[in-house]
PDB file of N, CA and C in Angstrom:
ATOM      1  N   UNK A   1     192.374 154.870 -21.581  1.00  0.00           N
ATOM      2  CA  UNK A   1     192.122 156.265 -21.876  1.00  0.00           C
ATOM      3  C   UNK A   1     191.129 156.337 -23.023  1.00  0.00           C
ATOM      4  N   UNK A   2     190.448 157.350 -22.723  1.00  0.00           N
ATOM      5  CA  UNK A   2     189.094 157.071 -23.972  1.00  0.00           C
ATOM      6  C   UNK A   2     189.692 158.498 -24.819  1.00  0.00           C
ATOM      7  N   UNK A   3     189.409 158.165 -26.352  1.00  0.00           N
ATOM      8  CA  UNK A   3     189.889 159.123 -27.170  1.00  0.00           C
ATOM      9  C   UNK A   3     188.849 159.732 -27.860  1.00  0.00           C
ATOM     10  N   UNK A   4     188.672 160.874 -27.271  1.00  0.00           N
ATOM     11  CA  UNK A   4     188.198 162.047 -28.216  1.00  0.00           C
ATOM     12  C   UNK A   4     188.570 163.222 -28.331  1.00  0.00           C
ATOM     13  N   UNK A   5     187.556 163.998 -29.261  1.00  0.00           N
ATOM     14  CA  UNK A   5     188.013 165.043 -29.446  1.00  0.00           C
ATOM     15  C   UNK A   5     188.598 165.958 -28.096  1.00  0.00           C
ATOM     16  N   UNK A   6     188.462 166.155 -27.208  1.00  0.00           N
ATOM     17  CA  UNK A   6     188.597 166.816 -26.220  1.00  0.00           C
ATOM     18  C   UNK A   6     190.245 165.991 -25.802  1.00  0.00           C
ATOM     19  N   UNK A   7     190.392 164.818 -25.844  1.00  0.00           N
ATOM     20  CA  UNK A   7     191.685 164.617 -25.507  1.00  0.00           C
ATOM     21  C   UNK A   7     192.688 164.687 -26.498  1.00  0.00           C
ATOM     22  N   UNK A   8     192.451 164.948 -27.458  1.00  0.00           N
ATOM     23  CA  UNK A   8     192.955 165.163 -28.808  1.00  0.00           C
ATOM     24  C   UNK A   8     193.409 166.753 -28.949  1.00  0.00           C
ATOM     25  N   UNK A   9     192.529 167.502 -28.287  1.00  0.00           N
ATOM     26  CA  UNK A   9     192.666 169.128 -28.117  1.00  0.00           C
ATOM     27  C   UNK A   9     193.472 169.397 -27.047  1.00  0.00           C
ATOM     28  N   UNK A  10     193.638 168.717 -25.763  1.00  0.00           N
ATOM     29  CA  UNK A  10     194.441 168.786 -24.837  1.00  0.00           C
ATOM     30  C   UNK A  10     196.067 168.314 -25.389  1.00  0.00           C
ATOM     31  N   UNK A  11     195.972 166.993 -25.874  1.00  0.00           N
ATOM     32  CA  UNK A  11     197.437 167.026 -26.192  1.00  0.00           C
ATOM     33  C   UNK A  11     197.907 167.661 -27.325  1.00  0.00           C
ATOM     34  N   UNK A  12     197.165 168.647 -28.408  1.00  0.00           N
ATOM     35  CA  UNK A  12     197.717 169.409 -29.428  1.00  0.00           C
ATOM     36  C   UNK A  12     198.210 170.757 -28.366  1.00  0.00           C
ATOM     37  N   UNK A  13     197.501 170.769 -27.371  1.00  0.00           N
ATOM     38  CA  UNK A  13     197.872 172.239 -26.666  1.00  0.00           C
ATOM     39  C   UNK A  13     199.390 171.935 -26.213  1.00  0.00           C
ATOM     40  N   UNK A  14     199.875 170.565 -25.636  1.00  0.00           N
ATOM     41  CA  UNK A  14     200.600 170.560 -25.031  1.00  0.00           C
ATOM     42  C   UNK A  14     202.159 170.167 -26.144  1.00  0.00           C
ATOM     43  N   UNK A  15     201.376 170.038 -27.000  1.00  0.00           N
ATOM     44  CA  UNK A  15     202.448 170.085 -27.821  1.00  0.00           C
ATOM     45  C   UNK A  15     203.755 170.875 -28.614  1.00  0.00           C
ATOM     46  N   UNK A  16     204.804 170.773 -28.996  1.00  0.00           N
ATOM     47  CA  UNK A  16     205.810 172.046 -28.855  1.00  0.00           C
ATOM     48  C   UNK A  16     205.693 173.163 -29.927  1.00  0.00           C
ATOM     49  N   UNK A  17     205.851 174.266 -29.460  1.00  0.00           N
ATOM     50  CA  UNK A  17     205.459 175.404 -30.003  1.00  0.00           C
ATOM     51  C   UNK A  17     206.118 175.361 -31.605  1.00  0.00           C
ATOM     52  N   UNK A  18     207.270 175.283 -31.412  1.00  0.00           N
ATOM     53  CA  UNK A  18     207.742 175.049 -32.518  1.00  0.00           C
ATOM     54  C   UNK A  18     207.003 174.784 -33.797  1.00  0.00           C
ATOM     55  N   UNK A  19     206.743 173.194 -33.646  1.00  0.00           N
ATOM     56  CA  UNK A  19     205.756 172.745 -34.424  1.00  0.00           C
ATOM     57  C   UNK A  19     204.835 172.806 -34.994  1.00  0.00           C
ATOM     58  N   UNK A  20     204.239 173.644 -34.065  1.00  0.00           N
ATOM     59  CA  UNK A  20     202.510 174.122 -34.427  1.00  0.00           C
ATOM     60  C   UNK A  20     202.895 175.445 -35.169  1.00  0.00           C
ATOM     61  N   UNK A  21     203.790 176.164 -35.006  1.00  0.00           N
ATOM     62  CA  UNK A  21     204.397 177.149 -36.064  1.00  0.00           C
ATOM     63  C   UNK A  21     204.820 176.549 -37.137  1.00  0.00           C
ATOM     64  N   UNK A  22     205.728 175.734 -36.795  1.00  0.00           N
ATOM     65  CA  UNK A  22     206.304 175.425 -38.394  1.00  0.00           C
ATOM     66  C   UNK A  22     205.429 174.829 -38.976  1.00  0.00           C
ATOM     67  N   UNK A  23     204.022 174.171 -39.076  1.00  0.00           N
ATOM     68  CA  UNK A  23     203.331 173.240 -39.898  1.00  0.00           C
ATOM     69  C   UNK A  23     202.548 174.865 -40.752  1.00  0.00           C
ATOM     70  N   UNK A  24     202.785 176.285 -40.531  1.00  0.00           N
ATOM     71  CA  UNK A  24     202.122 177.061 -41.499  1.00  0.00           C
ATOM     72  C   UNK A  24     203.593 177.649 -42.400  1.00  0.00           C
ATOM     73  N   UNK A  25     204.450 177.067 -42.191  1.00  0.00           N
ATOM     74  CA  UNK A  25     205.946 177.695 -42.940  1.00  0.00           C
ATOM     75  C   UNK A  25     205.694 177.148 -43.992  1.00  0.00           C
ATOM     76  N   UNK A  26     206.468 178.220 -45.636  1.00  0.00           N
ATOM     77  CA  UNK A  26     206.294 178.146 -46.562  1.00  0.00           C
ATOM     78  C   UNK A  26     207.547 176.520 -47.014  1.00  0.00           C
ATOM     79  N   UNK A  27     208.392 176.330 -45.820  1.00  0.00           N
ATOM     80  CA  UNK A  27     209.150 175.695 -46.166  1.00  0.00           C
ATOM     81  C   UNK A  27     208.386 174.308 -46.464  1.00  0.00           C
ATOM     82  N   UNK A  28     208.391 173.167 -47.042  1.00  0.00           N
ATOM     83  CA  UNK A  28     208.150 172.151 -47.302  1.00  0.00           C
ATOM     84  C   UNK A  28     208.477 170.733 -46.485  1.00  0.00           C
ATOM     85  N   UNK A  29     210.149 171.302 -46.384  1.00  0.00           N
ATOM     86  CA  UNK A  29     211.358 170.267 -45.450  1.00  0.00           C
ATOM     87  C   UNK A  29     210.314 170.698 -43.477  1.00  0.00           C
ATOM     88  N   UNK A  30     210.239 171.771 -43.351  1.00  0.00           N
ATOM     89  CA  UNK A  30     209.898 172.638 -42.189  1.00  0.00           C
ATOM     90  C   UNK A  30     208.622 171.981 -41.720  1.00  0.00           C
ATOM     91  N   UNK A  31     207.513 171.997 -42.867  1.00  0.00           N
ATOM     92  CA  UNK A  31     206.323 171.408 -42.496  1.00  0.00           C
ATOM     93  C   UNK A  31     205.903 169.696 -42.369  1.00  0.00           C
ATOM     94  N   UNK A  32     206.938 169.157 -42.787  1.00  0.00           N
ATOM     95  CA  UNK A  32     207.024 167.508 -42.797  1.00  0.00           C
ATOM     96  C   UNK A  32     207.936 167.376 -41.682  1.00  0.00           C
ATOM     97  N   UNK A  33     209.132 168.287 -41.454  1.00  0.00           N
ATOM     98  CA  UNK A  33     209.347 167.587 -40.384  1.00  0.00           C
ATOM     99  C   UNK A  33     208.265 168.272 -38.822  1.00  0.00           C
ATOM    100  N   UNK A  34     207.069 169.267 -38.542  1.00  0.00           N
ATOM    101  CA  UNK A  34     206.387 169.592 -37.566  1.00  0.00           C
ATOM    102  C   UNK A  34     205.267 168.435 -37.678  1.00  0.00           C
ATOM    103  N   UNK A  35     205.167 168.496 -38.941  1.00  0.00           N
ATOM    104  CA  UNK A  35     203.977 167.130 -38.862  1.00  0.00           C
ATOM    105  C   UNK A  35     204.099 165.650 -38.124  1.00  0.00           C
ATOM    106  N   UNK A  36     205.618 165.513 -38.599  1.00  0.00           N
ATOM    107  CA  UNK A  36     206.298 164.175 -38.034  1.00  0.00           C
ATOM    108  C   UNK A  36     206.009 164.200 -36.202  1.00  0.00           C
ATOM    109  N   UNK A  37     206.952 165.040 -35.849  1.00  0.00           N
ATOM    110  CA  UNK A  37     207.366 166.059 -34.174  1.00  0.00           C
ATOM    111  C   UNK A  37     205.730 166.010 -34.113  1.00  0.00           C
ATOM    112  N   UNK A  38     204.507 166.506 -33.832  1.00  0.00           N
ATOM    113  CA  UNK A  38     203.339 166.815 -33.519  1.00  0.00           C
ATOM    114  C   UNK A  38     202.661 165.466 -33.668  1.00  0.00           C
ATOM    115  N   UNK A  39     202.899 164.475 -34.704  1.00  0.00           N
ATOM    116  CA  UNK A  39     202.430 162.962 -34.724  1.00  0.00           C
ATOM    117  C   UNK A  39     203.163 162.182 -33.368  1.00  0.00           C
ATOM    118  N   UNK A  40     204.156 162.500 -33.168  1.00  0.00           N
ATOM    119  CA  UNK A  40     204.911 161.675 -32.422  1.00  0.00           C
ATOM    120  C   UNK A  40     204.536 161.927 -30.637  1.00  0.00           C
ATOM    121  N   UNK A  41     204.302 163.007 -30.596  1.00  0.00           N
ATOM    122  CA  UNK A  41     203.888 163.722 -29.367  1.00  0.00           C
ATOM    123  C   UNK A  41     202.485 163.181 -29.673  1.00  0.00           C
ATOM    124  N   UNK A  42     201.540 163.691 -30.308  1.00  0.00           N
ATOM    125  CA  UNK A  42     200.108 163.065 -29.519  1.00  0.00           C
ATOM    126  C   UNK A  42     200.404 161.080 -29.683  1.00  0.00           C
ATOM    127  N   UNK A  43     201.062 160.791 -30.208  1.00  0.00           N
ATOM    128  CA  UNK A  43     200.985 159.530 -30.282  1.00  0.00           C
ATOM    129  C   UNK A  43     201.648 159.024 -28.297  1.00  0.00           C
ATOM    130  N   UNK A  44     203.075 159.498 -28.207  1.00  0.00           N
ATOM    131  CA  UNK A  44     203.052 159.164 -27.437  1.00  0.00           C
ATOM    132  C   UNK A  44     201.893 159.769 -25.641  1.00  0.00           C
ATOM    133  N   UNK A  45     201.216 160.837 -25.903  1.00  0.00           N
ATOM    134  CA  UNK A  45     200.213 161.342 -24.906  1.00  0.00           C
ATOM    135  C   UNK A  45     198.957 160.353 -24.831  1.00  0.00           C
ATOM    136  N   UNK A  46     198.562 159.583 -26.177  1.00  0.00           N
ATOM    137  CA  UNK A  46     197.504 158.933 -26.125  1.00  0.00           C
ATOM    138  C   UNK A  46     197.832 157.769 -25.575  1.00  0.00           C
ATOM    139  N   UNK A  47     199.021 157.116 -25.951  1.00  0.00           N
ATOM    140  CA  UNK A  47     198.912 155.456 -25.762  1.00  0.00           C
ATOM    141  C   UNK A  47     200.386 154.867 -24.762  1.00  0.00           C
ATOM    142  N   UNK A  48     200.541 155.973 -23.467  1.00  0.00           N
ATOM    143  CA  UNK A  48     201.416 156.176 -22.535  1.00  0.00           C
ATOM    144  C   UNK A  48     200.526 155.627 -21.268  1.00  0.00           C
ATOM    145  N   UNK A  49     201.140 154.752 -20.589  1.00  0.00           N
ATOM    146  CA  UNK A  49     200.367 154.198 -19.506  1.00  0.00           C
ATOM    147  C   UNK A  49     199.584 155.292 -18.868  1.00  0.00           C
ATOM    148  N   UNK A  50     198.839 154.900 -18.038  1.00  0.00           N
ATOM    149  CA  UNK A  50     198.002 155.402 -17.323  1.00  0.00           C
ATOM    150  C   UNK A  50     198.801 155.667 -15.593  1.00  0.00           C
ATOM    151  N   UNK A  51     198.835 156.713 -14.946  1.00  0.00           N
ATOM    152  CA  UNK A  51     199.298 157.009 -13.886  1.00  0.00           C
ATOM    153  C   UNK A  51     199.016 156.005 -12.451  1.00  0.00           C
ATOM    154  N   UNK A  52     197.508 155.200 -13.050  1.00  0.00           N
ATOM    155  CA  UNK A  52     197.184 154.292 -11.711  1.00  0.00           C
ATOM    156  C   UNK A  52     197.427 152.809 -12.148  1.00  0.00           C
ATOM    157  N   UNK A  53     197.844 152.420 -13.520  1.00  0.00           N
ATOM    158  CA  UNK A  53     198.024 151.289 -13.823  1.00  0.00           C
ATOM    159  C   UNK A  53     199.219 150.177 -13.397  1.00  0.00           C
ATOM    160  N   UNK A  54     199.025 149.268 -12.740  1.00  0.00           N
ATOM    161  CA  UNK A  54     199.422 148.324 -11.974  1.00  0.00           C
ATOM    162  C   UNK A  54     200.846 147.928 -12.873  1.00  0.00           C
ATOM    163  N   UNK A  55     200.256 147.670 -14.429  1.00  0.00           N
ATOM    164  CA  UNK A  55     201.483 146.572 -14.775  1.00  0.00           C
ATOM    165  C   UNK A  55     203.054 147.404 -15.657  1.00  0.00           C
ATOM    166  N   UNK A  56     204.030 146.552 -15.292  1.00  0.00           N
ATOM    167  CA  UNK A  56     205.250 146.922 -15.433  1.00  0.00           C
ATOM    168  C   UNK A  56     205.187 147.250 -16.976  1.00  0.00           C
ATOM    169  N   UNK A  57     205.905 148.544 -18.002  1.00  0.00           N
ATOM    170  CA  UNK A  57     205.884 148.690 -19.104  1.00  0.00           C
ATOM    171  C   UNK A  57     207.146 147.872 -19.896  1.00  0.00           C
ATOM    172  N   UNK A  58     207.083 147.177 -20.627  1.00  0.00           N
ATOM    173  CA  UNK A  58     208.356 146.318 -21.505  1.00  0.00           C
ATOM    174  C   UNK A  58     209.449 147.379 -21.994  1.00  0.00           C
ATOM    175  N   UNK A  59     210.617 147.089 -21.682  1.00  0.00           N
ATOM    176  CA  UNK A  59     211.594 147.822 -22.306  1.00  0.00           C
ATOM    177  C   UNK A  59     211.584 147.680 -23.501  1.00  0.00           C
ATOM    178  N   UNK A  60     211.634 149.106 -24.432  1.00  0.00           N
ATOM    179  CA  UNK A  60     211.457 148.569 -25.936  1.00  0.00           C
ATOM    180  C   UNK A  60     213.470 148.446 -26.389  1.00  0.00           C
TER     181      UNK A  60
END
């Protein structure tokens, strides 16, 4: 998967609403944990096999 901006904008869209709200809350606890939740989601959208890829994924 090639990473740019454009796939970077697709998986912030798809990411949970929640989050993308709470990262403008005055709360502190609120905005560290949307930052965490919104890291974790594009992390796993970017580096999640590919739909045509052949090889078996390792159980973590």
């Amino acid at each position: 998967m090639l990473i740019n901006p454009e796939t970077l904008a697709d998986a912030l869209e798809t990411a949970p609403s929640w989050a993308k709200v709470a990262l403008t809350m005055p709360s502190q606890r609120l905005r560290e944990d949307a930052r965490l939740e919104i890291g974790k989601h594009l992390y796993e959208v970017i580096y999640q096999p590919g739909e045509d890829d052949q090889q078996l994924a390792l159980p973590l």
